[in-house]
Each structure stands twice: as C-alpha cells, then as structure tokens.
C-alpha atoms as a PDB file:
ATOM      1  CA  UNK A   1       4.814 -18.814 -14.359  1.00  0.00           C
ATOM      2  CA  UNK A   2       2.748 -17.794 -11.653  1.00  0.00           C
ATOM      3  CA  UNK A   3       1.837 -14.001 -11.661  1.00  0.00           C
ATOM      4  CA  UNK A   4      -0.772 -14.000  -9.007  1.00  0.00           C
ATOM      5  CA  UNK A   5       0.158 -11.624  -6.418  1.00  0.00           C
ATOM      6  CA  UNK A   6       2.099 -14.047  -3.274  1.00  0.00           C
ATOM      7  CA  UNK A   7      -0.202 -12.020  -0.039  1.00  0.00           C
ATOM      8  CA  UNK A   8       1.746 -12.419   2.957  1.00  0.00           C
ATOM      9  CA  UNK A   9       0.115 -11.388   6.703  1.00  0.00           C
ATOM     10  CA  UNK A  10       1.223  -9.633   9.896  1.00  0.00           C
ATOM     11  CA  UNK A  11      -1.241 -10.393  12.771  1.00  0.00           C
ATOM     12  CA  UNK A  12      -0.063  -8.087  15.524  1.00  0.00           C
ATOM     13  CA  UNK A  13      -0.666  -4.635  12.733  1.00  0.00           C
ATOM     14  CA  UNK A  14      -3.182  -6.436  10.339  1.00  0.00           C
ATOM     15  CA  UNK A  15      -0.997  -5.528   7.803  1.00  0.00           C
ATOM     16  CA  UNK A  16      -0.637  -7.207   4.261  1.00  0.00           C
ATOM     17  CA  UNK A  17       2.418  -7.610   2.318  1.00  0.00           C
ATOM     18  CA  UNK A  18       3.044  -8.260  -1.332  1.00  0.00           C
ATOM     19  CA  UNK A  19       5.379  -9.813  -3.441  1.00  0.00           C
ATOM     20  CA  UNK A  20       5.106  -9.898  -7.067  1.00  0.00           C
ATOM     21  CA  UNK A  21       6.645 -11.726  -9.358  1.00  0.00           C
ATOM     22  CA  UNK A  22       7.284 -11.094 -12.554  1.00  0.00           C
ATOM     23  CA  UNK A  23       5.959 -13.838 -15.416  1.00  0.00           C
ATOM     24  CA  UNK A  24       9.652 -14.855 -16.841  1.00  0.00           C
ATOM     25  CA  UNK A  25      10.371 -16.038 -12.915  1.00  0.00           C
ATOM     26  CA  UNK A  26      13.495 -14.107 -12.312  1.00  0.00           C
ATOM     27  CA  UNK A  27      12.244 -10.534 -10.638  1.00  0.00           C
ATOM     28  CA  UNK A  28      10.000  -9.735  -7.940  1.00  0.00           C
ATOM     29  CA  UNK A  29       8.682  -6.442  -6.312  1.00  0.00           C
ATOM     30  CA  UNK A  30       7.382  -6.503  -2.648  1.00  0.00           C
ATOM     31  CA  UNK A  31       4.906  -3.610  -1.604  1.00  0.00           C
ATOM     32  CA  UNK A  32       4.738  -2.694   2.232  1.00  0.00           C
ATOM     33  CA  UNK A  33       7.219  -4.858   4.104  1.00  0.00           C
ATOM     34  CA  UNK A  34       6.808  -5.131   7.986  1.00  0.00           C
ATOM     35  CA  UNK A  35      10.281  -5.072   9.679  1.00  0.00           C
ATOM     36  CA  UNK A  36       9.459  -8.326  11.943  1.00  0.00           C
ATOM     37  CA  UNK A  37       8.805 -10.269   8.664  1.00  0.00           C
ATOM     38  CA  UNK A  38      12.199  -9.090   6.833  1.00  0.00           C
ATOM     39  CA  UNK A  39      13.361 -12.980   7.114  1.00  0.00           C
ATOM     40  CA  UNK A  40       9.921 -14.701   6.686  1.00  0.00           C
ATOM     41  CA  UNK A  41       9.726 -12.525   3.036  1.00  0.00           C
ATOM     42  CA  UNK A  42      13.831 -12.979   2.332  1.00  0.00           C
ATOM     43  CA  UNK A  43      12.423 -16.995   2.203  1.00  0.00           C
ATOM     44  CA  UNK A  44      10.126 -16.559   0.285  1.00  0.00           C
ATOM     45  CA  UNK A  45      12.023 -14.517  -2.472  1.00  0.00           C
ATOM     46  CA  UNK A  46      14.793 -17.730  -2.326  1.00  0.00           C
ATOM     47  CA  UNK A  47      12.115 -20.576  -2.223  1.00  0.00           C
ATOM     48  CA  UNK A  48      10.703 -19.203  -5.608  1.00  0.00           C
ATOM     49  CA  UNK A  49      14.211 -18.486  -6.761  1.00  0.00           C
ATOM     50  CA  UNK A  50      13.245 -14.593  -7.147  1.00  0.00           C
ATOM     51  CA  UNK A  51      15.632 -10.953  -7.659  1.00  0.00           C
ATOM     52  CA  UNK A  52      14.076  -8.402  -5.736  1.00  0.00           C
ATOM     53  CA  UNK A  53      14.236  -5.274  -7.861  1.00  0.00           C
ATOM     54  CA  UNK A  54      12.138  -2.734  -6.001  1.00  0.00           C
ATOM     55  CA  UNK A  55      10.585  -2.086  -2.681  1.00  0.00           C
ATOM     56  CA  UNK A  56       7.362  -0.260  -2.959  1.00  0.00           C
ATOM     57  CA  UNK A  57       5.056   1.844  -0.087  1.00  0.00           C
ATOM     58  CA  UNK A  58       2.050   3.001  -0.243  1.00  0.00           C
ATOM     59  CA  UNK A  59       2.810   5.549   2.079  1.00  0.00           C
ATOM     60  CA  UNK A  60       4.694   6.130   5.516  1.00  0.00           C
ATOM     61  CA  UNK A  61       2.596   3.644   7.472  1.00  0.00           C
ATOM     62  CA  UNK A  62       1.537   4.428  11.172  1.00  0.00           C
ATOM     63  CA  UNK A  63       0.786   1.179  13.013  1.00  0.00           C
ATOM     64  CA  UNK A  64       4.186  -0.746  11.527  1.00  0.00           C
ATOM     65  CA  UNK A  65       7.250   0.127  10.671  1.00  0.00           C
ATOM     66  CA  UNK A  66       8.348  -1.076   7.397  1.00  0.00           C
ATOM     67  CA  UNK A  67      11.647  -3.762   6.506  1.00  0.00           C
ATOM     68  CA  UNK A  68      12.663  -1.131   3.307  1.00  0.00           C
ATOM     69  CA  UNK A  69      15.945  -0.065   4.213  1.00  0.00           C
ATOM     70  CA  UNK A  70      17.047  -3.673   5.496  1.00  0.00           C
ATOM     71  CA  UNK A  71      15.926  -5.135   2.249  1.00  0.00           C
ATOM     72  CA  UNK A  72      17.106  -2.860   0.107  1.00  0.00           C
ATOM     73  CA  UNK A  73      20.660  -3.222   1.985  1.00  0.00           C
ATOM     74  CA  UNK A  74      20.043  -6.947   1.937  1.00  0.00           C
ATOM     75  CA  UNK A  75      18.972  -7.615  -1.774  1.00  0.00           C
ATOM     76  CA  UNK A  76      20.100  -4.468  -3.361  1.00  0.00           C
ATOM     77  CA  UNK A  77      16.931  -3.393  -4.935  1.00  0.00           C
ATOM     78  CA  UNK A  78      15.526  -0.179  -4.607  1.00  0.00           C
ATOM     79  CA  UNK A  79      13.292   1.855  -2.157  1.00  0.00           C
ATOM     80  CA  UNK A  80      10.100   3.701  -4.477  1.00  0.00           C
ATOM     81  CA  UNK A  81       7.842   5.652  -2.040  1.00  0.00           C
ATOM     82  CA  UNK A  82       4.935   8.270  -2.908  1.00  0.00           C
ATOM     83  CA  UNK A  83       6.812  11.385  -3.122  1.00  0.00           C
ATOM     84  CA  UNK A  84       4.258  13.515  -1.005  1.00  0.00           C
ATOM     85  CA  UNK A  85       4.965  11.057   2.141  1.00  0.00           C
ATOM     86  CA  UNK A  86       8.477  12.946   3.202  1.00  0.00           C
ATOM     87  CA  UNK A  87      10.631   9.465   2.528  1.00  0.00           C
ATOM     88  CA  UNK A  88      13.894  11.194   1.338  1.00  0.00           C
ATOM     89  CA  UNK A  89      16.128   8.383   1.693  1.00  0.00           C
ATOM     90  CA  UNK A  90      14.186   6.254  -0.869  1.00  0.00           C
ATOM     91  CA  UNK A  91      15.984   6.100  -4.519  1.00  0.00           C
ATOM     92  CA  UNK A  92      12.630   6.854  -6.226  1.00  0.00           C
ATOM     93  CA  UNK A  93      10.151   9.531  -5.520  1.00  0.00           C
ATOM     94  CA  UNK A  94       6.779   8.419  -7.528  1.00  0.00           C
ATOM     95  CA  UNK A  95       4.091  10.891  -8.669  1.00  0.00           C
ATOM     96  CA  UNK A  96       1.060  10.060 -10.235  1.00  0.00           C
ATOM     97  CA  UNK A  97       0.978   8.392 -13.436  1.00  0.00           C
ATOM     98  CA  UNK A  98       4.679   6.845 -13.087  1.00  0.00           C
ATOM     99  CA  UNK A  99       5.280   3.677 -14.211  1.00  0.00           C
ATOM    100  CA  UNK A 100       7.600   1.076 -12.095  1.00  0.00           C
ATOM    101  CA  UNK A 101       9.029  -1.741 -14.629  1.00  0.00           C
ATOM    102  CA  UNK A 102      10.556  -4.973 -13.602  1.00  0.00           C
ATOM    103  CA  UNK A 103      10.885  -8.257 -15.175  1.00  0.00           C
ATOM    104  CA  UNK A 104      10.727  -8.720 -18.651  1.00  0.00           C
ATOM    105  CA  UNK A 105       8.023  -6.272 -19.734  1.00  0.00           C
ATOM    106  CA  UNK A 106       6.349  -6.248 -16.363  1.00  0.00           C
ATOM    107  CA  UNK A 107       5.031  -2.461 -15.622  1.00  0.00           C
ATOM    108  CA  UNK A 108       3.448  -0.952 -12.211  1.00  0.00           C
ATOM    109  CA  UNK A 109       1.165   2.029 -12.584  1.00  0.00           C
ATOM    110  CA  UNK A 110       1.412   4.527  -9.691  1.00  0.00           C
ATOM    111  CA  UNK A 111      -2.208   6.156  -8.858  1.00  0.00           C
ATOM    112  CA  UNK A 112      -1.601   8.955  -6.269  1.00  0.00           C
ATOM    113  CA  UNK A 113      -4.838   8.813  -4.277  1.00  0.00           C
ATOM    114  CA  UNK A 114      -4.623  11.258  -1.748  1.00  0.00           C
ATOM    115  CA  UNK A 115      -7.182  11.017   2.094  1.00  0.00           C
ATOM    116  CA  UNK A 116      -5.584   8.231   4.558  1.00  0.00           C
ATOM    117  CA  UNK A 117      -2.627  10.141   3.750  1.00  0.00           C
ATOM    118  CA  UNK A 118      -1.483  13.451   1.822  1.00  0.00           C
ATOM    119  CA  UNK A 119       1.123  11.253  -0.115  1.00  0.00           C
ATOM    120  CA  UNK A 120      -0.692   7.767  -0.165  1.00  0.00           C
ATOM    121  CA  UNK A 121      -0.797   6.387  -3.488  1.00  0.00           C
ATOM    122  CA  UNK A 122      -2.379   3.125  -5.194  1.00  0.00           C
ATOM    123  CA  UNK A 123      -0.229   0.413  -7.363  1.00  0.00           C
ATOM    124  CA  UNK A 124      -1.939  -0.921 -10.772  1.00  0.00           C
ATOM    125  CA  UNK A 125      -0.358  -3.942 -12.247  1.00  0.00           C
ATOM    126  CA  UNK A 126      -1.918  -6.868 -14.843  1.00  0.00           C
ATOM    127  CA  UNK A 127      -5.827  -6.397 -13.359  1.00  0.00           C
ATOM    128  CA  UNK A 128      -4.818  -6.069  -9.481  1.00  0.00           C
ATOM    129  CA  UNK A 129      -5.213  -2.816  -7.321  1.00  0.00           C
ATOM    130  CA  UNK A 130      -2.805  -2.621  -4.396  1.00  0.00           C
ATOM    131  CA  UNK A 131      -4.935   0.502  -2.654  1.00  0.00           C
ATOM    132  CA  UNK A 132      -2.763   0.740   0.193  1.00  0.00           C
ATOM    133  CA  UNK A 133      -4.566   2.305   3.315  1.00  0.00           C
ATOM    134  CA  UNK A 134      -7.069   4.010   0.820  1.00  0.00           C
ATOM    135  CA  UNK A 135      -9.641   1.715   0.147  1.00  0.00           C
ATOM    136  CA  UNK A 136     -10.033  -1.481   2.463  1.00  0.00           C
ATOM    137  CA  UNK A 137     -12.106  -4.399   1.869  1.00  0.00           C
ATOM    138  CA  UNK A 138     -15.894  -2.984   3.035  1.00  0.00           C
ATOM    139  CA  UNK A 139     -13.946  -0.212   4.302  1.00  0.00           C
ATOM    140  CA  UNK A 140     -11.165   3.123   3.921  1.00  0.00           C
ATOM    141  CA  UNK A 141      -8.379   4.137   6.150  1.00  0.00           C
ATOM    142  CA  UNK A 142      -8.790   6.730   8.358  1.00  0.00           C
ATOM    143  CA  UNK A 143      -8.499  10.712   7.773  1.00  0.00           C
ATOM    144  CA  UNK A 144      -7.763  12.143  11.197  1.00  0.00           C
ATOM    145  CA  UNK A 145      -4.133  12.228  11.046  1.00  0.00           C
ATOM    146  CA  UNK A 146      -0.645  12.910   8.433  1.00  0.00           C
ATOM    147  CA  UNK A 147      -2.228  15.348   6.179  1.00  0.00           C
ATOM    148  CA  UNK A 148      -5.700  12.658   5.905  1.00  0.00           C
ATOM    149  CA  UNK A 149      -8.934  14.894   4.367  1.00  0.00           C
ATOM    150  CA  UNK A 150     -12.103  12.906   3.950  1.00  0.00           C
ATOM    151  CA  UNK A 151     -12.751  15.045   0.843  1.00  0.00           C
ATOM    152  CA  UNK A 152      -9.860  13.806  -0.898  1.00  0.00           C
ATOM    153  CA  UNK A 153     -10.392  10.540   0.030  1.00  0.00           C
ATOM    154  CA  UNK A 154     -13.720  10.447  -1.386  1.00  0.00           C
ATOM    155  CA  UNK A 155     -12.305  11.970  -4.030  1.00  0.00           C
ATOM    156  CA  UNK A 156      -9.798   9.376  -4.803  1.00  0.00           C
ATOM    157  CA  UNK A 157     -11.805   6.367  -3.892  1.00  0.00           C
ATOM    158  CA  UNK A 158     -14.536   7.449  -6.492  1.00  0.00           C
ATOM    159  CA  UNK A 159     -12.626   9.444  -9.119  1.00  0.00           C
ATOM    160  CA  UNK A 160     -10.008   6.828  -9.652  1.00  0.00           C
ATOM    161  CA  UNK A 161     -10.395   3.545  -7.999  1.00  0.00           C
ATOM    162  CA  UNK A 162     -13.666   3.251  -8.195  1.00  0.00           C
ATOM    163  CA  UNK A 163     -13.008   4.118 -12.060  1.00  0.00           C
ATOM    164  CA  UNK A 164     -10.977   1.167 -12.924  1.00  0.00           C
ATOM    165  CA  UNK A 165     -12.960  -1.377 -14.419  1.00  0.00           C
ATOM    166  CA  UNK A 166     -15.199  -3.656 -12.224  1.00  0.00           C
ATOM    167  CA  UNK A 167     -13.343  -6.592 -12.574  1.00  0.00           C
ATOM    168  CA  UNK A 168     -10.185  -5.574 -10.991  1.00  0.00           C
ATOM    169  CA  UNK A 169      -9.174  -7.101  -8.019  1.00  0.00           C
ATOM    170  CA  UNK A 170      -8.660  -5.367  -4.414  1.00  0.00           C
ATOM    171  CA  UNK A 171      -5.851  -6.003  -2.839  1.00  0.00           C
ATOM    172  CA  UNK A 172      -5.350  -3.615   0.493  1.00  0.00           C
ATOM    173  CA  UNK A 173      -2.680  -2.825   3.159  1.00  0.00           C
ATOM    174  CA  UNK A 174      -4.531  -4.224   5.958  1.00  0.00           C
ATOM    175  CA  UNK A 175      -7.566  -6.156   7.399  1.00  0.00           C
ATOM    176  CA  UNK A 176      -9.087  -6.863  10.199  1.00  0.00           C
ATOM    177  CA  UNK A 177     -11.972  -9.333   9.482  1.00  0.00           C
ATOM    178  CA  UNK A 178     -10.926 -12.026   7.791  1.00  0.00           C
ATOM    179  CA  UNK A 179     -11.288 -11.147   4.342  1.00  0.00           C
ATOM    180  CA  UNK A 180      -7.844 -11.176   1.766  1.00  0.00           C
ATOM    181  CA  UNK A 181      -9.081  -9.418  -1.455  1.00  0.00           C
ATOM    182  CA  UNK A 182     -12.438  -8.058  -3.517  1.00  0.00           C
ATOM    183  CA  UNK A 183     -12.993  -6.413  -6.218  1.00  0.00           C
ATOM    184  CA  UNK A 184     -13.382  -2.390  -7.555  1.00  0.00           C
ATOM    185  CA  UNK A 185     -17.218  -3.827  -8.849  1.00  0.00           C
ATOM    186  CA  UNK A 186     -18.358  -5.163  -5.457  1.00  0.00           C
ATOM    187  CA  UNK A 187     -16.692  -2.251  -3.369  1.00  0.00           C
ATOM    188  CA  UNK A 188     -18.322   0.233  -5.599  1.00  0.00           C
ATOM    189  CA  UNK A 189     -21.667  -1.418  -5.066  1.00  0.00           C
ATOM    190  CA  UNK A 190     -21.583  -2.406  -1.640  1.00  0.00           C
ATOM    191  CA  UNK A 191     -18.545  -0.977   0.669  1.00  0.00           C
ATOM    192  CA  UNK A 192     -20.353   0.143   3.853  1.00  0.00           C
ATOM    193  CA  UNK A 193     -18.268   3.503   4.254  1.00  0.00           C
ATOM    194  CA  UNK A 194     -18.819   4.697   0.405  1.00  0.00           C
ATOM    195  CA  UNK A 195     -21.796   3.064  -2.054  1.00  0.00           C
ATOM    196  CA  UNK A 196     -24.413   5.477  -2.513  1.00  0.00           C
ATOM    197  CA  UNK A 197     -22.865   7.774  -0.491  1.00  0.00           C
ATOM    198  CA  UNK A 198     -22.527  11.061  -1.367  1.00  0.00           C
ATOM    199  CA  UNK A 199     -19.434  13.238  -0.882  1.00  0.00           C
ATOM    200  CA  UNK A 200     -20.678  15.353   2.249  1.00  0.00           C
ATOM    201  CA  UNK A 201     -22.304  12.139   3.875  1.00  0.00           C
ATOM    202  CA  UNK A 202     -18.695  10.847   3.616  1.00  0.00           C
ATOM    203  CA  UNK A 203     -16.948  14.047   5.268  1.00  0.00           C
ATOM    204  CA  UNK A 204     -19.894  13.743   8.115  1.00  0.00           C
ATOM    205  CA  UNK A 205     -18.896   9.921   8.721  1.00  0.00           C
ATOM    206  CA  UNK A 206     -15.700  10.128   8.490  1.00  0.00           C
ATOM    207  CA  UNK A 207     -15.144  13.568  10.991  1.00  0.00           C
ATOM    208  CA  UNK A 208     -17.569  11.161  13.363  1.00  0.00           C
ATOM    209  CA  UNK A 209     -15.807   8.164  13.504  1.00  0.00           C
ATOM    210  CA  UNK A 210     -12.948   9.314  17.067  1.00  0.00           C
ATOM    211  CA  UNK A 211     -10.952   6.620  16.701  1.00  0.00           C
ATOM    212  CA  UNK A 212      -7.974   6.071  19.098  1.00  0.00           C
ATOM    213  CA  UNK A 213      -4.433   7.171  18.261  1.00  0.00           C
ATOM    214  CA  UNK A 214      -2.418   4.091  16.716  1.00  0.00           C
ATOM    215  CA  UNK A 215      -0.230   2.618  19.355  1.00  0.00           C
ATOM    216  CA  UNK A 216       2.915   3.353  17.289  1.00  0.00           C
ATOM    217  CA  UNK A 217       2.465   6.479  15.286  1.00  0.00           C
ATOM    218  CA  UNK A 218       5.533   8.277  17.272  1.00  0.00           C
ATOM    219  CA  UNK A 219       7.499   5.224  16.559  1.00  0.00           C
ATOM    220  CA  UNK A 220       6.485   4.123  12.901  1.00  0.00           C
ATOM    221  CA  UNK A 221       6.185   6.980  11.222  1.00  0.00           C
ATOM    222  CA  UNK A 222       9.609   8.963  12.003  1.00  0.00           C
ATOM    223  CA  UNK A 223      10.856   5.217  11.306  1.00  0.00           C
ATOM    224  CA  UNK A 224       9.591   4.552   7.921  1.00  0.00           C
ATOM    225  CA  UNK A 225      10.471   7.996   6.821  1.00  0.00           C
ATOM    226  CA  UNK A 226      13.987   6.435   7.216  1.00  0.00           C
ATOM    227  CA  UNK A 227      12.702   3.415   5.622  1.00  0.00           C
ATOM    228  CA  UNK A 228      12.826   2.027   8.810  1.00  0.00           C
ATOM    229  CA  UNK A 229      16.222   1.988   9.562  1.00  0.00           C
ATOM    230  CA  UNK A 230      17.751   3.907  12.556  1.00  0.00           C
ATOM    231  CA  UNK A 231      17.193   7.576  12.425  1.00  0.00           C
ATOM    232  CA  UNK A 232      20.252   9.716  11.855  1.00  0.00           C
ATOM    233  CA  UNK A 233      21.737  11.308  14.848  1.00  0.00           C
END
C-alpha cells in the first residue's frame, strides 16, 4: 500500500494539503484542509477507497479558511487542533508529545513548535515532518501577528525540527516558489532565514522583514476557530 503522503495544492493561498493514508488501505488523516477544496479532497478519499478518521491543523491559519467542520460533518471523523490556537469546537485538543493513531498501527507524533503562531504545532509520522507554517521550504512563517515571537520560533525550528534526523522529509503548509518538499538535513544546512544563523540575527531579521497584513486574517482566523463553519450568533 502506498504510504507516501498524497500533497494536494491551493493556488489562490499557496497552501498545501495532506492526506495520509494509512498502510492496510482503509484510513486516512488529512492535515490543513482549504474550504474551496472540501469536494476536490472528498474525491480523492473515494478514488483510493479511504475512511477519514481525523482532521488535523497545524494551527488557526490566516490566509485560508479551513474545510474542518464540513468534513468532519461530512465523513464523521474528528477535528484535532493544537490546543494553544483557541479552536474549542474541535473534539481533540493536542499538546506536545501526543500521539494521533489511525489505521492499523499507524501513529502521528504532535511537536508543539511555538513562533508563526503561539499554538502552531508540527506532525511526525513514518520519516515525514508536516511543519505547518513553522518551517517552509528555504524559509519560516512569519512572527508579526497571533501570539508569533521570533525567539520561539528559532527556538522551535532549531531545538526540535532541526533535531530530527537529517533524513526526514519536509513537508510544509505553504509555498510560493515552486518547490513541494525537502528535507530537515538540507534546511538545516542551507535555509536562507536560519543556517548559521544565530538566535539574535534571527530576532533582527525577522522584526525587519514589514510584511503586509494577509488579505483575510479578519475573515480566516475567527473562521477556523469555528473550524470554519459559520460563527455562532
């Protein structure tokens, strides 16, 4: 059975979206769902004749709003969200070190790794990194907003990703380049924003960089706290 992550695309937020499937062929977990792709990744669950168990998020995105709650009403899995991101209606709250099992024997390690985001956290599962918003390909998310610190960022980037072992491949929550996936070995090594960088170099960079507000942050995030359903009255 295939067991290679399935990396799905939206072009308008540069977001990627993941379904895995579990190695017996009969469950799948998708991490960060985009609500204009709810029917593209419902396809793709049937094609490969997949249960969707659990709907995972790296964190209360600001530049999409996320497909959770429809899914989850859809396929009846369950919403698991980084606790620290303020998602209350999501079944599972996960803190660092939890484990997310599906499939027969498959596990997901939950990495809170705290910067783009107070809550963000990182998904381990059989060699493959899904770092969310906190490590990009040649890149990091942004600190300037939702509770973002470049010191923790660093922080998580180096004391835990960049920890795994070298082989491990990168799979982020967006891109805007081109590129689909790396690995923890070449990011350490080369990633413009971070190798030999050190931690107050970082802070400097990142409190530099004055990027502009995301388009949809008044939208998305109040949204995808609801799991992107409509907000209660």
């Amino acid at each position: 059975m295939h067991v290679n992550p399935i990396q799905l695309f939206d072009a308008e937020s540069s977001t990627f979206t993941y379904i895995l499937a579990a190695q017996d062929g009969k469950e799948a977990v998708i991490i960060d769902p985009v609500d204009r792709h709810c029917e593209r990744d419902l396809a793709h669950l049937a094609r490969l004749g997949l249960k969707l168990t659990y709907v995972l998020e790296t964190h209360a995105h600001a530049d999409h709003v996320t497909s959770a709650g429809r899914l989850r009403e859809l396929t009846g899995a369950r919403a698991a969200v980084p606790s620290g991101c303020g998602i209350a209606p999501a079944e599972v709250q996960l803190d660092d070190g939890d484990t997310v099992r599906f499939g027969a024997g498959e596990e997901i390690r939950v990495l809170h790794t705290p910067g783009h985001t107070s809550g963000s956290v990182s998904f381990l599962w059989r060699g493959n990194v899904f770092s969310g918003d906190t490590l990009l390909i040649d890149g990091c998310g942004r600190t300037d907003f939702q509770g973002g610190s470049a010191a923790a960022l660093y922080d998580s980037i180096m004391l835990k990703l960049f920890a795994l072992p070298d082989a491990t491949r990168v799979w982020p929550a967006h891109d805007y380049k081109g590129q689909s996936v790396s690995t923890i070995g070449w990011e350490r090594r080369h990633n413009a924003r971070l190798a030999g960088r050190s931690r107050e170099d970082f802070i400097l960079l990142m409190d530099k960089l004055d990027l502009p507000r995301p388009k949809l942050i008044d939208i998305a995030v109040p949204a995808n706290r609801q799991l992107g359903l409509a907000h209660a009255a």
